[in-house]
PDB file of N, CA and C in Angstrom:
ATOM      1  N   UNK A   1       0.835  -1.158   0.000  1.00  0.00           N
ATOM      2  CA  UNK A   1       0.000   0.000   0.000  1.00  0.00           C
ATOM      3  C   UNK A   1       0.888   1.233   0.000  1.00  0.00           C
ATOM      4  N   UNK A   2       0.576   1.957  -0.762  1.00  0.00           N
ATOM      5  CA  UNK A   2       1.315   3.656  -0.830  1.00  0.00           C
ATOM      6  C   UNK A   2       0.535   4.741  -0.003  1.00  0.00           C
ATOM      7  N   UNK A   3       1.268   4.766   1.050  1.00  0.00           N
ATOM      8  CA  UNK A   3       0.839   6.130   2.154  1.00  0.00           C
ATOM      9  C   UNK A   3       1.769   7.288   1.873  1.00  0.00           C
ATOM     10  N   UNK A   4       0.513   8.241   2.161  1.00  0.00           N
ATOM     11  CA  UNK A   4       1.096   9.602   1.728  1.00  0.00           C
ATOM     12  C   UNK A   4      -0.167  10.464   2.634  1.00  0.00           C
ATOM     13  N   UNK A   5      -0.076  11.726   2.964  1.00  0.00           N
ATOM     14  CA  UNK A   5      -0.764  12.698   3.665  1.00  0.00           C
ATOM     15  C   UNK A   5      -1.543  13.604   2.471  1.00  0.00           C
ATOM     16  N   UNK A   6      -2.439  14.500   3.144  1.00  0.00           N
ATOM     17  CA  UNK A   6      -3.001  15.193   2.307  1.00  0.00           C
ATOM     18  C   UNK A   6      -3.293  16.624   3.277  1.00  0.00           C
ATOM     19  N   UNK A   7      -2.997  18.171   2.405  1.00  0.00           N
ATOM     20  CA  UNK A   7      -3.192  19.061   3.348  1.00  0.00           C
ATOM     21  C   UNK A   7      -4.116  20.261   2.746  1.00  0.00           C
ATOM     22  N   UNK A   8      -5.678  20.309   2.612  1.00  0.00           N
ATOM     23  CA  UNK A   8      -6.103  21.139   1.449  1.00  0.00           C
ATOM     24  C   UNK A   8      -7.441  20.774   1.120  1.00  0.00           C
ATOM     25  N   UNK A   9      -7.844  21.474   0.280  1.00  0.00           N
ATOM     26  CA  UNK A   9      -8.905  21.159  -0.422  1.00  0.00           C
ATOM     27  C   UNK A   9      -8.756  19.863  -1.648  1.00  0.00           C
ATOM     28  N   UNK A  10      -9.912  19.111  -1.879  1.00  0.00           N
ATOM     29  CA  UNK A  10      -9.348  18.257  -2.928  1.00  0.00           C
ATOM     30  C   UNK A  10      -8.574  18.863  -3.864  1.00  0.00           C
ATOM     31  N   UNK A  11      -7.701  18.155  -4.944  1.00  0.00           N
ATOM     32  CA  UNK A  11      -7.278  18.578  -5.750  1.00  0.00           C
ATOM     33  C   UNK A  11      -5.755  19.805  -5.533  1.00  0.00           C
ATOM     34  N   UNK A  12      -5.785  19.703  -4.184  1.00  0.00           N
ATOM     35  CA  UNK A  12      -4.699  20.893  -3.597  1.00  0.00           C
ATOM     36  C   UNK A  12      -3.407  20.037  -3.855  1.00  0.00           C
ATOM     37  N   UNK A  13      -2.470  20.271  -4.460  1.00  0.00           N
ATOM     38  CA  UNK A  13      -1.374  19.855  -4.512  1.00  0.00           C
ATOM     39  C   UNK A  13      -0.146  20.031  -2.500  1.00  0.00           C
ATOM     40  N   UNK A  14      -0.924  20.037  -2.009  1.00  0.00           N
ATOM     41  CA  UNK A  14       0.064  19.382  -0.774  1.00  0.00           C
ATOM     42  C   UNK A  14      -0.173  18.414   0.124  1.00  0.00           C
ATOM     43  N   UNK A  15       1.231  17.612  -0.130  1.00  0.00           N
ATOM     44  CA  UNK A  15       1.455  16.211   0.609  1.00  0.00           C
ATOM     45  C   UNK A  15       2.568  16.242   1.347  1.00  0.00           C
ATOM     46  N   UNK A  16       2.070  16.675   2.862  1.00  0.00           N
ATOM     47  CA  UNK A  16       3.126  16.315   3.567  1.00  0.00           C
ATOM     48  C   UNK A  16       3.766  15.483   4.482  1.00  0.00           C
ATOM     49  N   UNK A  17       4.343  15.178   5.194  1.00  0.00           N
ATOM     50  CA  UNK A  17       5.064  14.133   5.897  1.00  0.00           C
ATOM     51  C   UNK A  17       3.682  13.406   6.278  1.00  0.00           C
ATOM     52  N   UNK A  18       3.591  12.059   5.994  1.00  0.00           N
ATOM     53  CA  UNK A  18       2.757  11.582   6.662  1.00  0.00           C
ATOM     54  C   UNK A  18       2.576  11.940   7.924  1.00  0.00           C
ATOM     55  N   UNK A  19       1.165  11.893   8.907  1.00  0.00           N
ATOM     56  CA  UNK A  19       0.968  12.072   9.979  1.00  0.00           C
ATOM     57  C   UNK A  19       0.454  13.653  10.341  1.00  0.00           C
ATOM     58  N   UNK A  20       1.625  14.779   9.123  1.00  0.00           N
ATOM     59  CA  UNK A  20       1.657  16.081   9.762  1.00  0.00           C
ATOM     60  C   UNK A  20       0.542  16.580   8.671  1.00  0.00           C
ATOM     61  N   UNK A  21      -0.510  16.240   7.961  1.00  0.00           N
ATOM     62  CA  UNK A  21      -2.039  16.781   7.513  1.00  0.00           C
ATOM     63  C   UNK A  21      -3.274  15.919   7.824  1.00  0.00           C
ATOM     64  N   UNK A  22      -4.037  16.151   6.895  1.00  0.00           N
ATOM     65  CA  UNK A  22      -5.062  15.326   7.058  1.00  0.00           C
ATOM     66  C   UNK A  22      -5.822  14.607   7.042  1.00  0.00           C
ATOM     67  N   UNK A  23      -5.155  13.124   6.657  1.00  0.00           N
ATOM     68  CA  UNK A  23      -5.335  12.392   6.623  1.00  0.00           C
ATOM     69  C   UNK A  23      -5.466  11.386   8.173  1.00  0.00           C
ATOM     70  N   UNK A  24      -6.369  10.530   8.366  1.00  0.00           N
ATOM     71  CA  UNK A  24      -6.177   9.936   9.432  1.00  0.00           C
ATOM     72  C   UNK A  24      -6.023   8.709   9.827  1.00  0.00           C
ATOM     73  N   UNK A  25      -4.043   8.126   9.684  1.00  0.00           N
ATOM     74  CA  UNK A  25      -4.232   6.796   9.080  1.00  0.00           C
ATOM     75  C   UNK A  25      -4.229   5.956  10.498  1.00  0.00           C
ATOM     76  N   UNK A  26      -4.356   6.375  11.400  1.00  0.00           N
ATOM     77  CA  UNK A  26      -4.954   5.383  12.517  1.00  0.00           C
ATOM     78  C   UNK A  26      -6.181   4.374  11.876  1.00  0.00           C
ATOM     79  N   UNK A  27      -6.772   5.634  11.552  1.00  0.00           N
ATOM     80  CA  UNK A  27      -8.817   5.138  10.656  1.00  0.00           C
ATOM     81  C   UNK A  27      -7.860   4.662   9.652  1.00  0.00           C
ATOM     82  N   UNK A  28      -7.012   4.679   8.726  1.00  0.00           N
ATOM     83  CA  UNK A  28      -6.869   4.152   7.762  1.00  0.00           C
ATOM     84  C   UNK A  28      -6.719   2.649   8.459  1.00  0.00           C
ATOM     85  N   UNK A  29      -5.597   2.452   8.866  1.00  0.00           N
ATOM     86  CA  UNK A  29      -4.803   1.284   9.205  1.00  0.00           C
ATOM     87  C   UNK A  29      -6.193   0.645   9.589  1.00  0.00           C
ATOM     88  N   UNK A  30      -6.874   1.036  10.704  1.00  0.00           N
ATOM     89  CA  UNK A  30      -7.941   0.089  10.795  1.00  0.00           C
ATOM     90  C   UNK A  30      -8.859  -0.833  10.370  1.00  0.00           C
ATOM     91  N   UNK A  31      -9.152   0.146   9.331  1.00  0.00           N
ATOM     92  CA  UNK A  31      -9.947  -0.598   8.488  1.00  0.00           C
ATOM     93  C   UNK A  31      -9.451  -1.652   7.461  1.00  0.00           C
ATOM     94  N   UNK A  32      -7.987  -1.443   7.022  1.00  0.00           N
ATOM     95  CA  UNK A  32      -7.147  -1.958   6.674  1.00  0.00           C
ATOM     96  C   UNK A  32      -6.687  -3.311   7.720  1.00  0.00           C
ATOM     97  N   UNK A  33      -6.709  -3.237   8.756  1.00  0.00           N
ATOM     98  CA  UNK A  33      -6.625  -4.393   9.534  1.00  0.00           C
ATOM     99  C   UNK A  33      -8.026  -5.166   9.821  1.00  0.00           C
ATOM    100  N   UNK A  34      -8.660  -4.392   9.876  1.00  0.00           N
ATOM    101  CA  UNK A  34     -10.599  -5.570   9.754  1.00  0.00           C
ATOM    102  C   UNK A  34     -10.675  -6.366   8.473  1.00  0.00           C
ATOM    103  N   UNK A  35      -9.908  -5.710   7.471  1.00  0.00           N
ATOM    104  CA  UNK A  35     -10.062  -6.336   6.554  1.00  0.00           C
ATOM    105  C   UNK A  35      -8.997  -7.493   5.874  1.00  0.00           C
ATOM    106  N   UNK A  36      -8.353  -7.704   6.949  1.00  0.00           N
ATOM    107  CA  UNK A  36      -7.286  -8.239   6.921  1.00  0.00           C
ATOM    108  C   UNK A  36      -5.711  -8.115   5.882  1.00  0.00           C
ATOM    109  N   UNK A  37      -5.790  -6.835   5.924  1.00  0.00           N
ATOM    110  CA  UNK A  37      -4.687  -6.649   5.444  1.00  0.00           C
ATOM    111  C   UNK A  37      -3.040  -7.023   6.374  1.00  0.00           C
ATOM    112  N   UNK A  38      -2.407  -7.446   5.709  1.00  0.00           N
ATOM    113  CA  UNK A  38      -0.835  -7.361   6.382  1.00  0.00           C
ATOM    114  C   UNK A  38       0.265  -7.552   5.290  1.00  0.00           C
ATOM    115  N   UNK A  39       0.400  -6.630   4.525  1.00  0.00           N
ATOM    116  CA  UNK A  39       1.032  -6.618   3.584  1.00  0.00           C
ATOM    117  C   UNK A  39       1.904  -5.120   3.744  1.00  0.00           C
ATOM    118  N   UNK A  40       2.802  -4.593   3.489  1.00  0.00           N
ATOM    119  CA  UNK A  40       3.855  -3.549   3.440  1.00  0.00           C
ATOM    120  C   UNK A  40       3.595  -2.038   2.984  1.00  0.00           C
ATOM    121  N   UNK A  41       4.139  -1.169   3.315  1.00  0.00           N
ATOM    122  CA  UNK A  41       3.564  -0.341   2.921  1.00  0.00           C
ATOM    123  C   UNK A  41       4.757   0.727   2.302  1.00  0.00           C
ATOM    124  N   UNK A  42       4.979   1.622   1.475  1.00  0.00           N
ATOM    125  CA  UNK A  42       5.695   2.355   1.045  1.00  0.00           C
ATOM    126  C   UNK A  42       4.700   3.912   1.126  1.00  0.00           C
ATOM    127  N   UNK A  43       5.917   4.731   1.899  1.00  0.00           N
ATOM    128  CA  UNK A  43       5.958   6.090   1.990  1.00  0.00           C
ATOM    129  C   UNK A  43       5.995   6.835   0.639  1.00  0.00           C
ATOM    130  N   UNK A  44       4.791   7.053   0.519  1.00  0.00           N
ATOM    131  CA  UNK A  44       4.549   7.840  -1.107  1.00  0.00           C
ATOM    132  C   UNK A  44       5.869   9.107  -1.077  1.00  0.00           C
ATOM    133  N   UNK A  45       5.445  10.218  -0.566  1.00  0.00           N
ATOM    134  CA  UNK A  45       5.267  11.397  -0.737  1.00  0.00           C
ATOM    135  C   UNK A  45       5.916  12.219   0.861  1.00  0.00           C
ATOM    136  N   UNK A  46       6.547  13.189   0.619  1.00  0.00           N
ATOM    137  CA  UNK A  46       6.990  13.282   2.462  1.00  0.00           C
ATOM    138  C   UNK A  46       7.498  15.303   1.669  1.00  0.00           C
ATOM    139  N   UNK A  47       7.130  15.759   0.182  1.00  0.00           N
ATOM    140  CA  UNK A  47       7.607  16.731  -0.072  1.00  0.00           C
ATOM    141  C   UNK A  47       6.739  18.174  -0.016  1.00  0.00           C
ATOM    142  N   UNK A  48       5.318  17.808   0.855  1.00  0.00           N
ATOM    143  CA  UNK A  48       4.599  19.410   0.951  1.00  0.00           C
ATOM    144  C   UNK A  48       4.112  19.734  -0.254  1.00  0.00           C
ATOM    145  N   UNK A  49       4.074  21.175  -0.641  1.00  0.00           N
ATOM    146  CA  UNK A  49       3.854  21.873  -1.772  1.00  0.00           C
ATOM    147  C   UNK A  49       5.152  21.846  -2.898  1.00  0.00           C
ATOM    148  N   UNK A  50       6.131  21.466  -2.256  1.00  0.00           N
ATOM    149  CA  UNK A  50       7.133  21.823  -3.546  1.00  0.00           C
ATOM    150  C   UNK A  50       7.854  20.325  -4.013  1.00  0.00           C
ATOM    151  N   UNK A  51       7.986  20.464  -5.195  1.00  0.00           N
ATOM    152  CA  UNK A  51       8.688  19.282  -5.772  1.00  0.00           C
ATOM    153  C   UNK A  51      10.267  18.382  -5.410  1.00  0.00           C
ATOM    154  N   UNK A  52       9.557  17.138  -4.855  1.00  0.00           N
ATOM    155  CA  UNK A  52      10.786  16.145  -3.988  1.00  0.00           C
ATOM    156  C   UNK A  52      12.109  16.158  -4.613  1.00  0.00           C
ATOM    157  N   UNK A  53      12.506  16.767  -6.293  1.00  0.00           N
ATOM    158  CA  UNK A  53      13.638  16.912  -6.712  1.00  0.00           C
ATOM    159  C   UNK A  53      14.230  18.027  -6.092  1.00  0.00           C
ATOM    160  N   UNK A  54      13.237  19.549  -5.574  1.00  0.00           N
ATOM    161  CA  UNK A  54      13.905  20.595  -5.109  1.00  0.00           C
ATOM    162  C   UNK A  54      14.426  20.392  -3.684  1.00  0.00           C
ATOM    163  N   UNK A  55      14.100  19.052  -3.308  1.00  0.00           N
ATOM    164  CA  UNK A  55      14.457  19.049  -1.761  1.00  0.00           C
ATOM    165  C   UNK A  55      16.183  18.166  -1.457  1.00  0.00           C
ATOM    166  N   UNK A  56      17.017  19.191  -0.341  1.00  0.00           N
ATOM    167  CA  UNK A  56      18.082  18.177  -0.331  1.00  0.00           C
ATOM    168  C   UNK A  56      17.908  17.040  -0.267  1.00  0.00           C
ATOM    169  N   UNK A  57      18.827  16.135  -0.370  1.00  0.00           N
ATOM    170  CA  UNK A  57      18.719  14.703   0.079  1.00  0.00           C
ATOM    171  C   UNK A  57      18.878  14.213   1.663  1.00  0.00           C
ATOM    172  N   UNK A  58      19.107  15.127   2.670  1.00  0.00           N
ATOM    173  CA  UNK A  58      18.967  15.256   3.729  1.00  0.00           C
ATOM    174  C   UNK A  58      17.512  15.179   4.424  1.00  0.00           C
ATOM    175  N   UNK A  59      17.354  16.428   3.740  1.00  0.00           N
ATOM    176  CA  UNK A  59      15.972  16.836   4.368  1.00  0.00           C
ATOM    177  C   UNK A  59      14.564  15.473   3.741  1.00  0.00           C
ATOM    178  N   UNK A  60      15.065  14.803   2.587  1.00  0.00           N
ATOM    179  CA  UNK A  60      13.973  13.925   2.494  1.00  0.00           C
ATOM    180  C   UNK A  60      14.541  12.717   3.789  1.00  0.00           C
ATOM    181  N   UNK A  61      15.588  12.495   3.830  1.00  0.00           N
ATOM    182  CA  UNK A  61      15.646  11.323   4.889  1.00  0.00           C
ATOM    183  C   UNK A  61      15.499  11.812   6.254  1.00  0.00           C
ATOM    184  N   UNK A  62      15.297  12.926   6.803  1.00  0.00           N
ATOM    185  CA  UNK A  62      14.899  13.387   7.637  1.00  0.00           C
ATOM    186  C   UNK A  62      13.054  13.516   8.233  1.00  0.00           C
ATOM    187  N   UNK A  63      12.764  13.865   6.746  1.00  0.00           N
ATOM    188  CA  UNK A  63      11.543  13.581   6.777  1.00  0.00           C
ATOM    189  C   UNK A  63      10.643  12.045   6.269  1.00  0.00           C
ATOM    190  N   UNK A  64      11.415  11.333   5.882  1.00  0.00           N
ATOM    191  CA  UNK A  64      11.020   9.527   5.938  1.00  0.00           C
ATOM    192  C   UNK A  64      11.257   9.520   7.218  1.00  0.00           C
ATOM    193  N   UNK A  65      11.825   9.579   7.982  1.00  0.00           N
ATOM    194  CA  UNK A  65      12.707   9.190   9.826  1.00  0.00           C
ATOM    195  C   UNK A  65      11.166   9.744  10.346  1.00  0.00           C
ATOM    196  N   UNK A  66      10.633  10.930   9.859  1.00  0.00           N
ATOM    197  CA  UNK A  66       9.207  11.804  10.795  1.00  0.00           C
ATOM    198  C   UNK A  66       8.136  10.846  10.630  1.00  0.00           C
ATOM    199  N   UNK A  67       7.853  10.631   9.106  1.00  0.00           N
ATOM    200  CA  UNK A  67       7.036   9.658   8.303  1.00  0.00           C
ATOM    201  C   UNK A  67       6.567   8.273   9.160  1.00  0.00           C
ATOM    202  N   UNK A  68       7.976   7.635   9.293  1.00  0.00           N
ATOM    203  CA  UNK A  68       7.925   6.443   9.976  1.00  0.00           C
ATOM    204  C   UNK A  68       7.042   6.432  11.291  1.00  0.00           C
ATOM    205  N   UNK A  69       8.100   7.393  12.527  1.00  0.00           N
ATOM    206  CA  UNK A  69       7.673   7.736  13.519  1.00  0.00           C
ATOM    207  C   UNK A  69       6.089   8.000  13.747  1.00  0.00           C
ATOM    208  N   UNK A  70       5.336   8.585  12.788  1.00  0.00           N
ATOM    209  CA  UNK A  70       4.279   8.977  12.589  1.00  0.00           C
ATOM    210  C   UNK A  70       3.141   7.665  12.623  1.00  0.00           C
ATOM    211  N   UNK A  71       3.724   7.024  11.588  1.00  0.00           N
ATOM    212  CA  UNK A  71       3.014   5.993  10.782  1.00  0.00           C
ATOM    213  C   UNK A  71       3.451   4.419  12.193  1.00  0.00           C
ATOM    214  N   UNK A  72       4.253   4.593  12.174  1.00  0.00           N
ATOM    215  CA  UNK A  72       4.790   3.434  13.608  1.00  0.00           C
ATOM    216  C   UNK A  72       3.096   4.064  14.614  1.00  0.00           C
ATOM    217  N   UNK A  73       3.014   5.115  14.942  1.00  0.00           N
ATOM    218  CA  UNK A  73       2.374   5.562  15.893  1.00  0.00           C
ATOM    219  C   UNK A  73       0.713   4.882  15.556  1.00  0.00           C
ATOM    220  N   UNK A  74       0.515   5.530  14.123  1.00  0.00           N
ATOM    221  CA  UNK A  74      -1.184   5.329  14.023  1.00  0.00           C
ATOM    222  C   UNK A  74      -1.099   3.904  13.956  1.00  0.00           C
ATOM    223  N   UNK A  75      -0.437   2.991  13.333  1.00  0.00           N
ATOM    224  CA  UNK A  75      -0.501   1.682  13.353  1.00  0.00           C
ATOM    225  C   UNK A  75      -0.669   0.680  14.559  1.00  0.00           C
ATOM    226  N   UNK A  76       0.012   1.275  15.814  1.00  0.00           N
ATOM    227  CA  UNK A  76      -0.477   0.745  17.275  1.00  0.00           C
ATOM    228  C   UNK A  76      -1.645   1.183  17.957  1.00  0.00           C
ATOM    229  N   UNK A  77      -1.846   2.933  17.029  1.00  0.00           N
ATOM    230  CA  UNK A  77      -3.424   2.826  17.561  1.00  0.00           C
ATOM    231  C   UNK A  77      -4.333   2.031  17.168  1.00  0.00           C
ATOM    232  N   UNK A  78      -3.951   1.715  15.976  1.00  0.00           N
ATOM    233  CA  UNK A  78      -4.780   1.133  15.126  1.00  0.00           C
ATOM    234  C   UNK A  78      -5.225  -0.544  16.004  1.00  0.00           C
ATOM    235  N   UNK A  79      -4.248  -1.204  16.249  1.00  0.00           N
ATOM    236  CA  UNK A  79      -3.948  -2.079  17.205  1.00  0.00           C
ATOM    237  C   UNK A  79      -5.057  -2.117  18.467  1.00  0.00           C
ATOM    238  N   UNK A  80      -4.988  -1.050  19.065  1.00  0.00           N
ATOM    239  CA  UNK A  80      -5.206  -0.090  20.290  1.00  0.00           C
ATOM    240  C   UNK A  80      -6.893  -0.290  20.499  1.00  0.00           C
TER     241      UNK A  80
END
């Protein structure tokens, strides 16, 4: 599954660090676990409004490290 955040009106071009808009993947994961999912997941998107080529290569592994942390979190609520 590809997780990624959403911060906006539909159609708004910003996706940021998972966890930090509005998306709510606690509710995601959940339903995702009733339904028996347990399969892997890849971090879409972690670049906001501006394009993931303009970002150092620092600052994206800085923000996968937030991503995780984030996503580690809703997944035990999810649990929870």
């Amino acid at each position: 599954m590809c997780v990624k955040d959403h911060r906006g009106p539909r159609f708004h071009g910003d996706f940021p660090i998972p966890g930090e808009g509005d998306v709510d993947h606690a509710q995601v994961f959940r339903v995702l676990l009733e339904a028996g999912f347990s399969g892997p997941c890849l971090i879409e998107r972690v670049d906001g409004n501006m394009r993931a080529a303009d970002m150092p290569l620092d600052a994206i592994d800085a923000a996968l490290a937030k991503a995780k942390t984030h996503l580690d979190a809703a997944v035990a609520q999810a649990h929870a």
